[in-house]
PDB file of N, CA and C in Angstrom:
ATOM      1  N   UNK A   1      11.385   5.927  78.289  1.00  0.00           N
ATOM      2  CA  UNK A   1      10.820   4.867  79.080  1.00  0.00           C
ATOM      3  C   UNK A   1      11.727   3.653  78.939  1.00  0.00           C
ATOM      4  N   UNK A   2      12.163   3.346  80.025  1.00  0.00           N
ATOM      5  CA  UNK A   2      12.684   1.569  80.140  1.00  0.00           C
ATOM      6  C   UNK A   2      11.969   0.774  80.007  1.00  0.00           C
ATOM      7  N   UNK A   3      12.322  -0.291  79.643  1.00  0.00           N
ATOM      8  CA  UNK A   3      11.149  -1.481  79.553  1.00  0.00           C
ATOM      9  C   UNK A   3      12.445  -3.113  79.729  1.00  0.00           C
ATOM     10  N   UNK A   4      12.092  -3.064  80.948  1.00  0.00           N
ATOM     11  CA  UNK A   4      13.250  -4.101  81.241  1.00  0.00           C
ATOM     12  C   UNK A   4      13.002  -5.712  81.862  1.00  0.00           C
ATOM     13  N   UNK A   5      13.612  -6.512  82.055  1.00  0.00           N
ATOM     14  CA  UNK A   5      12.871  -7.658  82.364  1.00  0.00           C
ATOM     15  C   UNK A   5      14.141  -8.493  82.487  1.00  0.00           C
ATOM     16  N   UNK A   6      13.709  -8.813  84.588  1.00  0.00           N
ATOM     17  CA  UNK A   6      15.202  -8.897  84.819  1.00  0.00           C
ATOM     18  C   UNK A   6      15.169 -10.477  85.130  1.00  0.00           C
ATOM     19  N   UNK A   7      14.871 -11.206  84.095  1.00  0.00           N
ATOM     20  CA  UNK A   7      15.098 -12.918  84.078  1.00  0.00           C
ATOM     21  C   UNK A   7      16.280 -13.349  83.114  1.00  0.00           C
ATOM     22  N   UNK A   8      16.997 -14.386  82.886  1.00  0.00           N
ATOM     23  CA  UNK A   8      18.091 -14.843  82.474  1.00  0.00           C
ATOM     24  C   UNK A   8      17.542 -15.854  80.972  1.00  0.00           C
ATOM     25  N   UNK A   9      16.263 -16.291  81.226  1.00  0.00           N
ATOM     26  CA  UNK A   9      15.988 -16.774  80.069  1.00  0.00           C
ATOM     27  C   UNK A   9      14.668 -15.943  79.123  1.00  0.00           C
ATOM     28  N   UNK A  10      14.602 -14.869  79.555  1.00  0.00           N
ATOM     29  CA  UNK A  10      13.579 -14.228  79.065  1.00  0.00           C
ATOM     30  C   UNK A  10      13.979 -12.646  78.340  1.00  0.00           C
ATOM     31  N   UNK A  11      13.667 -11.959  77.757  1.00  0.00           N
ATOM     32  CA  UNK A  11      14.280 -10.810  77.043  1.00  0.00           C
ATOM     33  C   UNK A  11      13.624 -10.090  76.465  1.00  0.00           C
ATOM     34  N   UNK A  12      13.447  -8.672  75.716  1.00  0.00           N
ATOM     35  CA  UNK A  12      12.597  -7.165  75.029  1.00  0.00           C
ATOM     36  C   UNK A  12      13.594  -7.319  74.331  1.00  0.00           C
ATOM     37  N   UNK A  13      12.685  -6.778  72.851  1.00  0.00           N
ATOM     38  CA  UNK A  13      13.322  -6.032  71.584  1.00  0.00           C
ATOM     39  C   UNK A  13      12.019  -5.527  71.499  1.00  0.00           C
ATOM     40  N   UNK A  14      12.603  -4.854  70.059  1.00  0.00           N
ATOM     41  CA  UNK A  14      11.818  -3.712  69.136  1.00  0.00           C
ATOM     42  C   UNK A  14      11.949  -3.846  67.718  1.00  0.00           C
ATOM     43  N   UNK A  15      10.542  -4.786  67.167  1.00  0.00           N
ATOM     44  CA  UNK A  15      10.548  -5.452  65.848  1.00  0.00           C
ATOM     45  C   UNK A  15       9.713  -5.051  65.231  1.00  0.00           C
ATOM     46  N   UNK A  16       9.474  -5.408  63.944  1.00  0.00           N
ATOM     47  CA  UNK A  16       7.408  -5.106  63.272  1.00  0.00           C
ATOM     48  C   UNK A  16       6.624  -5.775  63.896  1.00  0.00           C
ATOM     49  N   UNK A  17       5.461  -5.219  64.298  1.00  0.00           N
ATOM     50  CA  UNK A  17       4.641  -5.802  64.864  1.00  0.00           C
ATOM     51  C   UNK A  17       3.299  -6.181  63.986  1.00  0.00           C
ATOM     52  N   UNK A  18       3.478  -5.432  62.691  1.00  0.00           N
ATOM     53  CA  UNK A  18       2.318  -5.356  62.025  1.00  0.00           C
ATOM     54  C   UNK A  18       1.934  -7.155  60.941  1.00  0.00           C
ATOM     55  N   UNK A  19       2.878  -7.603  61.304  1.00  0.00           N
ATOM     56  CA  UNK A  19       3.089  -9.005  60.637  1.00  0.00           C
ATOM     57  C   UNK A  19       3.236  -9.995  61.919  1.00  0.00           C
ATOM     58  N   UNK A  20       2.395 -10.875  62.324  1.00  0.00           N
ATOM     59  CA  UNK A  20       2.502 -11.853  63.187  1.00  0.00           C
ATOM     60  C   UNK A  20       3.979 -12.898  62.671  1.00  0.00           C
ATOM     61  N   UNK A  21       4.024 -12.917  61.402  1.00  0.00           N
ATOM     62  CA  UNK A  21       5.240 -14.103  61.016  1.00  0.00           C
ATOM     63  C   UNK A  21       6.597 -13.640  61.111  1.00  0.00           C
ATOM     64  N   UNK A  22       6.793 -12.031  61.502  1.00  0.00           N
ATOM     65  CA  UNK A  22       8.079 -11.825  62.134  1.00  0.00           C
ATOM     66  C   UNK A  22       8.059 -12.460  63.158  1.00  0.00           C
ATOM     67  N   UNK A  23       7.373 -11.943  64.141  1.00  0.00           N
ATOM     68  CA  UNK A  23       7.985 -12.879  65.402  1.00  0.00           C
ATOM     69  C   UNK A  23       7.760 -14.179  65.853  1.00  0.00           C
ATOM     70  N   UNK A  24       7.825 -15.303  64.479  1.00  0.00           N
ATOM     71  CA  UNK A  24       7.611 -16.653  64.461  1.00  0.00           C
ATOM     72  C   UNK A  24       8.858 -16.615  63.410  1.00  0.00           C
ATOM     73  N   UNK A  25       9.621 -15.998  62.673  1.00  0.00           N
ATOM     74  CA  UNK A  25      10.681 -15.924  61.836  1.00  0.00           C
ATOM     75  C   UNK A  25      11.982 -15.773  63.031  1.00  0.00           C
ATOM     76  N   UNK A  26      11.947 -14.507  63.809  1.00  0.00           N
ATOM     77  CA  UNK A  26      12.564 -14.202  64.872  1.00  0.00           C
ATOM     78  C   UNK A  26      13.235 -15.462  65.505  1.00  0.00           C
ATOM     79  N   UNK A  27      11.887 -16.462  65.958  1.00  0.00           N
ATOM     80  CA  UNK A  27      11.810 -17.264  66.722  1.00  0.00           C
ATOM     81  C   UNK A  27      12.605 -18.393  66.054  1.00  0.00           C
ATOM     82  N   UNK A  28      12.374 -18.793  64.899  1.00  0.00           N
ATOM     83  CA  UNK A  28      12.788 -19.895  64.236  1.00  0.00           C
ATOM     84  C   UNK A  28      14.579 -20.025  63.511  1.00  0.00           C
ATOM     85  N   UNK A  29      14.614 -18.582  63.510  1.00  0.00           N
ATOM     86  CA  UNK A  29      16.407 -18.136  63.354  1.00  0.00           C
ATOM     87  C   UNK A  29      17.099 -17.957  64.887  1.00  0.00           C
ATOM     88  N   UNK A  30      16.414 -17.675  65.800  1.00  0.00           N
ATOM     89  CA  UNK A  30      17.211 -18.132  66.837  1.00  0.00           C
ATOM     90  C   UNK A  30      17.484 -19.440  67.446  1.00  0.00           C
ATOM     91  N   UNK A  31      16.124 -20.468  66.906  1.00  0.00           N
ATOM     92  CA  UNK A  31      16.369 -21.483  67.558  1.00  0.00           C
ATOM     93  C   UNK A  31      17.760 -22.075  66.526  1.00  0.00           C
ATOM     94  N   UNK A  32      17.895 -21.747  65.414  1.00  0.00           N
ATOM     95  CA  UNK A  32      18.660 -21.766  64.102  1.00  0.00           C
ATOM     96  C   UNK A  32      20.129 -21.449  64.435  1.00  0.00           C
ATOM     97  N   UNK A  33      20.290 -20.198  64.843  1.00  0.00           N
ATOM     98  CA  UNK A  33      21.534 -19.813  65.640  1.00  0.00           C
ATOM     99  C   UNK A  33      22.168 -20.505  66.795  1.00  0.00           C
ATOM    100  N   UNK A  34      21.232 -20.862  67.491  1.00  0.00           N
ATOM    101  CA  UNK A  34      21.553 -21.487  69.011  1.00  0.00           C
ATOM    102  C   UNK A  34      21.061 -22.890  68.841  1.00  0.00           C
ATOM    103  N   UNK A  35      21.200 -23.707  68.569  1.00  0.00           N
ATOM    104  CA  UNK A  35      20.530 -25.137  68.907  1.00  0.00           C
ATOM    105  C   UNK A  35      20.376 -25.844  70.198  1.00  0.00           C
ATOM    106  N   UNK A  36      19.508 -25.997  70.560  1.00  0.00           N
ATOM    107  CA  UNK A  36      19.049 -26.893  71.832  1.00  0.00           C
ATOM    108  C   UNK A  36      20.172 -28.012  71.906  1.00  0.00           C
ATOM    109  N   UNK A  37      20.641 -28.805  70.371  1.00  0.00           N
ATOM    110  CA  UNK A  37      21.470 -30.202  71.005  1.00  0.00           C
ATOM    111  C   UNK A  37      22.872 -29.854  71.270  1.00  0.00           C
ATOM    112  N   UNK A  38      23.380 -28.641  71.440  1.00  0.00           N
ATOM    113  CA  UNK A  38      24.665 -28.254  71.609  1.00  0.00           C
ATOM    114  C   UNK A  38      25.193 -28.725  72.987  1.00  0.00           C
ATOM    115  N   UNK A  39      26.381 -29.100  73.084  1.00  0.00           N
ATOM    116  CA  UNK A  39      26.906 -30.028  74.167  1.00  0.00           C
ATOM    117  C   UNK A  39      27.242 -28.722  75.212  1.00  0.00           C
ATOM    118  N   UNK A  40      26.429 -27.921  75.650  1.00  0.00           N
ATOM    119  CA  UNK A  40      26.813 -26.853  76.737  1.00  0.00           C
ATOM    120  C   UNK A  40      26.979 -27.518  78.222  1.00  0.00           C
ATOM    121  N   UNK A  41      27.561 -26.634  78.710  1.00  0.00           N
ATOM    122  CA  UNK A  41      28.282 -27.407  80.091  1.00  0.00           C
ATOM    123  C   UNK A  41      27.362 -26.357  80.778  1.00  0.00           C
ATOM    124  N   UNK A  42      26.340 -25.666  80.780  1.00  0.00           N
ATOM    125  CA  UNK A  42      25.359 -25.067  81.809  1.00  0.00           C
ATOM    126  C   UNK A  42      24.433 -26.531  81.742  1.00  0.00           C
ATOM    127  N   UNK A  43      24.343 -27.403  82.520  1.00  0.00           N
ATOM    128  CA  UNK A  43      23.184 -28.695  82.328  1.00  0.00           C
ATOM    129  C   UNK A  43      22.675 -28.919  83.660  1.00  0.00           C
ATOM    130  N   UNK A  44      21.728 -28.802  84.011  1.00  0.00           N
ATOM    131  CA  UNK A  44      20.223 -28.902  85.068  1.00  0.00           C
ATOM    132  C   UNK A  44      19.529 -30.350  84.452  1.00  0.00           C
ATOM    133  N   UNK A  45      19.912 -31.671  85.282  1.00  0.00           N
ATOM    134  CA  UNK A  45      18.697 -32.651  84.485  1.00  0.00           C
ATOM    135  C   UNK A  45      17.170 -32.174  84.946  1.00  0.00           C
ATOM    136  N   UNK A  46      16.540 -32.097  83.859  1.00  0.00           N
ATOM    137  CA  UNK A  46      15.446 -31.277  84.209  1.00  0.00           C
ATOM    138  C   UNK A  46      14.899 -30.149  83.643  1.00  0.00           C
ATOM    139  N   UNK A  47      15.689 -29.322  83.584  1.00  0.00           N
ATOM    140  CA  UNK A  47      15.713 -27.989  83.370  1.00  0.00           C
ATOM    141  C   UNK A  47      17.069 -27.677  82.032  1.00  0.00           C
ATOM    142  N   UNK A  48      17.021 -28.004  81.040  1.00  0.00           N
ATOM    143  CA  UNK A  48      18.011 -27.974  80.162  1.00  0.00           C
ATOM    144  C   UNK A  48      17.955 -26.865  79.375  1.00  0.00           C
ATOM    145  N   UNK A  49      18.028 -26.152  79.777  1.00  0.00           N
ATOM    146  CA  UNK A  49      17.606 -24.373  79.401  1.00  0.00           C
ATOM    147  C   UNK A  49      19.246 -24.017  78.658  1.00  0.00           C
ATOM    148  N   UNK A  50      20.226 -23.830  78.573  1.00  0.00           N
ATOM    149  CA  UNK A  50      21.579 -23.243  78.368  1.00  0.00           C
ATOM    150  C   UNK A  50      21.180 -22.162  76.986  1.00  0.00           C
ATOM    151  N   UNK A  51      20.585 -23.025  76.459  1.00  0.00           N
ATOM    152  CA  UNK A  51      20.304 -22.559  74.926  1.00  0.00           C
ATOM    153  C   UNK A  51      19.119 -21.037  74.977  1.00  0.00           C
ATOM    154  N   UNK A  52      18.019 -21.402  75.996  1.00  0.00           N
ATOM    155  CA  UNK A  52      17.668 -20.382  76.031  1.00  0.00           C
ATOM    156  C   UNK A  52      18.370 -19.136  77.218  1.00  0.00           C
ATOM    157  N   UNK A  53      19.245 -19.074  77.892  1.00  0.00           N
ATOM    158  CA  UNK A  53      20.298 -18.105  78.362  1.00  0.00           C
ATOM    159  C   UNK A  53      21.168 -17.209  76.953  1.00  0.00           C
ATOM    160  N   UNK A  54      21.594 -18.137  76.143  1.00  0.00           N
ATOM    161  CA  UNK A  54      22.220 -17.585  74.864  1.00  0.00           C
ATOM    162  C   UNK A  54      21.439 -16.519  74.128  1.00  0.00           C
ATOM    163  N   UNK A  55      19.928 -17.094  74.248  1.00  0.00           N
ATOM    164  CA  UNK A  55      19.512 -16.529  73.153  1.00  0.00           C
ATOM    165  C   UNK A  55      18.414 -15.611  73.787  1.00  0.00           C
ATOM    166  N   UNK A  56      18.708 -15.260  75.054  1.00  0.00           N
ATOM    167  CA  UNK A  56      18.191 -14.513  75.989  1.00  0.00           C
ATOM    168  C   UNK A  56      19.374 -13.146  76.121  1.00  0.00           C
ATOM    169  N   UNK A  57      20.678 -13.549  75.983  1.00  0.00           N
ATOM    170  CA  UNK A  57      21.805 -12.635  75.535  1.00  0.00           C
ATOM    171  C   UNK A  57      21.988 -12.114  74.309  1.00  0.00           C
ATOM    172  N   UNK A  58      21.551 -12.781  73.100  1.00  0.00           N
ATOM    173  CA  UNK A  58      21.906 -11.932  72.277  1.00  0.00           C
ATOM    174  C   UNK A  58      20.595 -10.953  71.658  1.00  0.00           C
ATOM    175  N   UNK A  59      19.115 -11.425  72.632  1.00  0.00           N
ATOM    176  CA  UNK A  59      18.093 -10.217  72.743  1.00  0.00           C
ATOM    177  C   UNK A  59      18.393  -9.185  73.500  1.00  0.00           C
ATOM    178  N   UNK A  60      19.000  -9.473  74.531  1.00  0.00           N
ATOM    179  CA  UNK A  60      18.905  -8.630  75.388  1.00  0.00           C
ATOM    180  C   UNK A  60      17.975  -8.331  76.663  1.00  0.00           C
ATOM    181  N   UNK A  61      17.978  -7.660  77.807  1.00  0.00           N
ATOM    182  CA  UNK A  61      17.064  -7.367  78.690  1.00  0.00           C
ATOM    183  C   UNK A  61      15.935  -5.983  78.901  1.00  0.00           C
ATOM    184  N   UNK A  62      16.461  -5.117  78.062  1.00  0.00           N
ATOM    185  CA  UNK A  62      16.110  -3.835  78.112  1.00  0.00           C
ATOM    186  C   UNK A  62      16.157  -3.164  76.829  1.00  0.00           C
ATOM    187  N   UNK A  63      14.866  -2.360  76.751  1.00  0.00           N
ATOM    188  CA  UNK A  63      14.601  -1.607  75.300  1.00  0.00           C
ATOM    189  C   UNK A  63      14.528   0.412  76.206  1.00  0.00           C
ATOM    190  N   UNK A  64      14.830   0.981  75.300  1.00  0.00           N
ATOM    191  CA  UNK A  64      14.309   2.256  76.033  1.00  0.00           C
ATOM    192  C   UNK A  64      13.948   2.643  74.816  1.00  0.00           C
ATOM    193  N   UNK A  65      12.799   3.480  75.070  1.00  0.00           N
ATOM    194  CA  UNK A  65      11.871   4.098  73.929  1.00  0.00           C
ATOM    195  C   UNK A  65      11.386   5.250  74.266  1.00  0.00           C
ATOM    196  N   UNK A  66      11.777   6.646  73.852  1.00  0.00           N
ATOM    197  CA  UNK A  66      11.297   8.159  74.007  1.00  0.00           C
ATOM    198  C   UNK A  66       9.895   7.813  74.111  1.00  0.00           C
ATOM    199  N   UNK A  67       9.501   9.054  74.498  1.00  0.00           N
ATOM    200  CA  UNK A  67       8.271   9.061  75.171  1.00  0.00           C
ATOM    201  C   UNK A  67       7.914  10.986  74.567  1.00  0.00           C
ATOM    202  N   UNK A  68       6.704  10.859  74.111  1.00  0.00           N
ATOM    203  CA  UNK A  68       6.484  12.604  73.369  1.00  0.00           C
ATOM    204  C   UNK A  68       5.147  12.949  74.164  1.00  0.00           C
ATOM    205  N   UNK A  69       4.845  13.800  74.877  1.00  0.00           N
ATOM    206  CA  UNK A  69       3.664  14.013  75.564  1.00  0.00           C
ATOM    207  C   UNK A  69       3.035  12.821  76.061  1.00  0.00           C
ATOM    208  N   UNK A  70       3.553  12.218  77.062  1.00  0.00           N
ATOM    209  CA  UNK A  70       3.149  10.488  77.309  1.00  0.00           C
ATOM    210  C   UNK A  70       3.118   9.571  76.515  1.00  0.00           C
ATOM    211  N   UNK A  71       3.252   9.622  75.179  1.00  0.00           N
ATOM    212  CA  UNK A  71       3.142   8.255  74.427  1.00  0.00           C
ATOM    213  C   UNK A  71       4.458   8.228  73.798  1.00  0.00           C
ATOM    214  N   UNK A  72       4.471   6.902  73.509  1.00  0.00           N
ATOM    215  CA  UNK A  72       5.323   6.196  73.262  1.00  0.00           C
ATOM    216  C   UNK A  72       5.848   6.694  71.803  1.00  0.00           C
ATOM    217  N   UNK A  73       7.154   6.947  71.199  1.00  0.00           N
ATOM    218  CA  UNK A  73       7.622   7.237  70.112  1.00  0.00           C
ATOM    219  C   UNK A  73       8.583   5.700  69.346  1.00  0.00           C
ATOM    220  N   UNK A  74       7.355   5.393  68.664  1.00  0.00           N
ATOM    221  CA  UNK A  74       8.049   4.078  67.765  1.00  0.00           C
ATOM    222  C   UNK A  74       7.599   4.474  66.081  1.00  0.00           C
ATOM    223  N   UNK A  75       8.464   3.644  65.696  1.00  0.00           N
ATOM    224  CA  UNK A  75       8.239   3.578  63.747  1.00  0.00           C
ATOM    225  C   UNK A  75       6.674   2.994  63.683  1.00  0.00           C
ATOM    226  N   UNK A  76       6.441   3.334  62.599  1.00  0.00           N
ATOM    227  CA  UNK A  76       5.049   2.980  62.415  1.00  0.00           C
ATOM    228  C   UNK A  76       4.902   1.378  62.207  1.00  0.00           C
ATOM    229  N   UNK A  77       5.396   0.773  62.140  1.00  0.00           N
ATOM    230  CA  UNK A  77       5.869  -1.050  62.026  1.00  0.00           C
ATOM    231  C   UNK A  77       6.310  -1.143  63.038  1.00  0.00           C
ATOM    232  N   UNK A  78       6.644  -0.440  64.485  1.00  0.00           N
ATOM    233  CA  UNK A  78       7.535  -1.203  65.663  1.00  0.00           C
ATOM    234  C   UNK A  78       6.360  -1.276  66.609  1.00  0.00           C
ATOM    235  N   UNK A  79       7.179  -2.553  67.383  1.00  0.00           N
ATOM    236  CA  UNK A  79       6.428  -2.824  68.430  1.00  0.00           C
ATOM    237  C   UNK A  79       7.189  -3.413  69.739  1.00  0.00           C
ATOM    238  N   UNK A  80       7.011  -3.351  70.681  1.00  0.00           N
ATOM    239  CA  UNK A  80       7.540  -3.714  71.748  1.00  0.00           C
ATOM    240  C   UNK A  80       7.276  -5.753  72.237  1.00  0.00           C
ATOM    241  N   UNK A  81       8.148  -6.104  71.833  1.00  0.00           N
ATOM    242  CA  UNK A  81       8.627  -8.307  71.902  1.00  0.00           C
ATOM    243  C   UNK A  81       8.914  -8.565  73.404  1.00  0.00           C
ATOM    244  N   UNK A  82       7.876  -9.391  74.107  1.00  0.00           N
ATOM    245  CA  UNK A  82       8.457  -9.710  75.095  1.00  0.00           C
ATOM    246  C   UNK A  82       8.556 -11.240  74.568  1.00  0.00           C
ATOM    247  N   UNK A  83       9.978 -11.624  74.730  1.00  0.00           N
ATOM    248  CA  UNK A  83      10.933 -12.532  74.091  1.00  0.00           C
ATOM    249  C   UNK A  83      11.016 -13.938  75.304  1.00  0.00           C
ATOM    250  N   UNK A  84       9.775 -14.677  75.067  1.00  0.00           N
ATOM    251  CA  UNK A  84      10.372 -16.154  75.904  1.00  0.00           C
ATOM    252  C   UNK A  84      11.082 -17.461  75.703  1.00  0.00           C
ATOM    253  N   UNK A  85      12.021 -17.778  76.472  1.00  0.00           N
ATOM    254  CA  UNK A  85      13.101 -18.348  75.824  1.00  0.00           C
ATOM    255  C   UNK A  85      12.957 -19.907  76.450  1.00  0.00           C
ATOM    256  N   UNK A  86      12.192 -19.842  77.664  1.00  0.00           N
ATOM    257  CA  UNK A  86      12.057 -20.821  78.347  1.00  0.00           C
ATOM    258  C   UNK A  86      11.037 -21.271  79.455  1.00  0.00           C
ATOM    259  N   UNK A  87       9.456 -21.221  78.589  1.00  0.00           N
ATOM    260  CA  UNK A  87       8.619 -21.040  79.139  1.00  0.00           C
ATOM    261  C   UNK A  87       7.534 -22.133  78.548  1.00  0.00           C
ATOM    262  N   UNK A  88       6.238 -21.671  79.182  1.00  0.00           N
ATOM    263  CA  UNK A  88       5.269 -20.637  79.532  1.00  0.00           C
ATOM    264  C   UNK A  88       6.346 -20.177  81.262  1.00  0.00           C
ATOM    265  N   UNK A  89       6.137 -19.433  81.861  1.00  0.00           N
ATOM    266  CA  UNK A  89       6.569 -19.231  83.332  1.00  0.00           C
ATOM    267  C   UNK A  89       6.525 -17.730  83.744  1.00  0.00           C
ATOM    268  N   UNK A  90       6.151 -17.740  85.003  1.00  0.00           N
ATOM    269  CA  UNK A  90       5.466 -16.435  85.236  1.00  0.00           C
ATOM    270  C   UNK A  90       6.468 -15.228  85.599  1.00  0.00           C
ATOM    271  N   UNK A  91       6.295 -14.192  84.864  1.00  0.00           N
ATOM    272  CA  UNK A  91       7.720 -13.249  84.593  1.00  0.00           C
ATOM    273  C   UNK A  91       6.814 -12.058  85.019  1.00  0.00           C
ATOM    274  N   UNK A  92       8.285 -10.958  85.415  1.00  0.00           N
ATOM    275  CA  UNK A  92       8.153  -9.872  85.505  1.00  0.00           C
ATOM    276  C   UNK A  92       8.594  -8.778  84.429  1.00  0.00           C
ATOM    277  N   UNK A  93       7.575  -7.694  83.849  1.00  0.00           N
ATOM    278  CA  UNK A  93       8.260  -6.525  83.216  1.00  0.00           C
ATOM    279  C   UNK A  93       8.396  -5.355  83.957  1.00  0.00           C
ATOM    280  N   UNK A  94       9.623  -4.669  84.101  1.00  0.00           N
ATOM    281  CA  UNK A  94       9.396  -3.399  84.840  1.00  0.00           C
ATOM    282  C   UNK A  94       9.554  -2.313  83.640  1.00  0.00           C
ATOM    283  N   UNK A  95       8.354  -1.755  83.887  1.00  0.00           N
ATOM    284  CA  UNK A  95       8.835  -0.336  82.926  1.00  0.00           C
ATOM    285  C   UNK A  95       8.833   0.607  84.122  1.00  0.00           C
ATOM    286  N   UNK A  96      10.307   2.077  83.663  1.00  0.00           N
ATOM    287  CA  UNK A  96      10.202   3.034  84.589  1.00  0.00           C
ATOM    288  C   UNK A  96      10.373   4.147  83.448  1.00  0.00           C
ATOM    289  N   UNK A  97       9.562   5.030  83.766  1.00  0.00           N
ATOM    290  CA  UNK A  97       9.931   6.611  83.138  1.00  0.00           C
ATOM    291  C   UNK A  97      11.060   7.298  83.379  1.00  0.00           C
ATOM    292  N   UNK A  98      12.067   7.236  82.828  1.00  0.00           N
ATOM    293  CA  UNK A  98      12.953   8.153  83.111  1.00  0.00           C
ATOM    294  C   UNK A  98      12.857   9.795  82.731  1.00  0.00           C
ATOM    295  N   UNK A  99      13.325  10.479  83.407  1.00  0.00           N
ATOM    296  CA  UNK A  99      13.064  11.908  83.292  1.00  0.00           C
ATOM    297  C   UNK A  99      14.566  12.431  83.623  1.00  0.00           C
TER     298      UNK A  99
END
């Protein structure tokens, strides 16, 4: 199964899900990695997003995850992150079955 999501500031991974403070750890090392005050030359007055494009790239757009008699095959700690980088804002996920 794909699980894809075709926005520029928005992104899927595959993390623990069984701990809410991973993906507030996640969150807090990327803003860590990428900083908002970085002098990027992508600039929208308004819309000053650059930072979340970066860190929308180094998540990524797409997870694929086997599939065993219809369900989903993950680790017993994984879970499927839909990753917002520059929001609240109303997004699309496409999942497709590949066969």
């Amino acid at each position: 199964m794909l699980v894809f999501v075709p926005h520029t500031t928005a992104g899927v991974t595959i993390n623990e899900h069984a701990d809410p403070n991973v993906a507030r750890d996640l969150e807090s090392s990327l803003e860590r990695i990428v900083d908002d005050s970085w002098p990027f030359k992508h600039w929208e007055p308004g819309d000053e997003n650059a930072s979340s494009h970066i860190r929308t790239a180094l998540i990524g757009p797409q997870v694929m995850v086997p599939l065993d008699a219809g369900k989903l095959v993950l680790g017993t700690w994984q879970g499927i992150f839909f990753c917002e980088f520059d929001g609240p804002r109303s997004r699309k996920v496409l999942v497709s079955v590949l066969r």
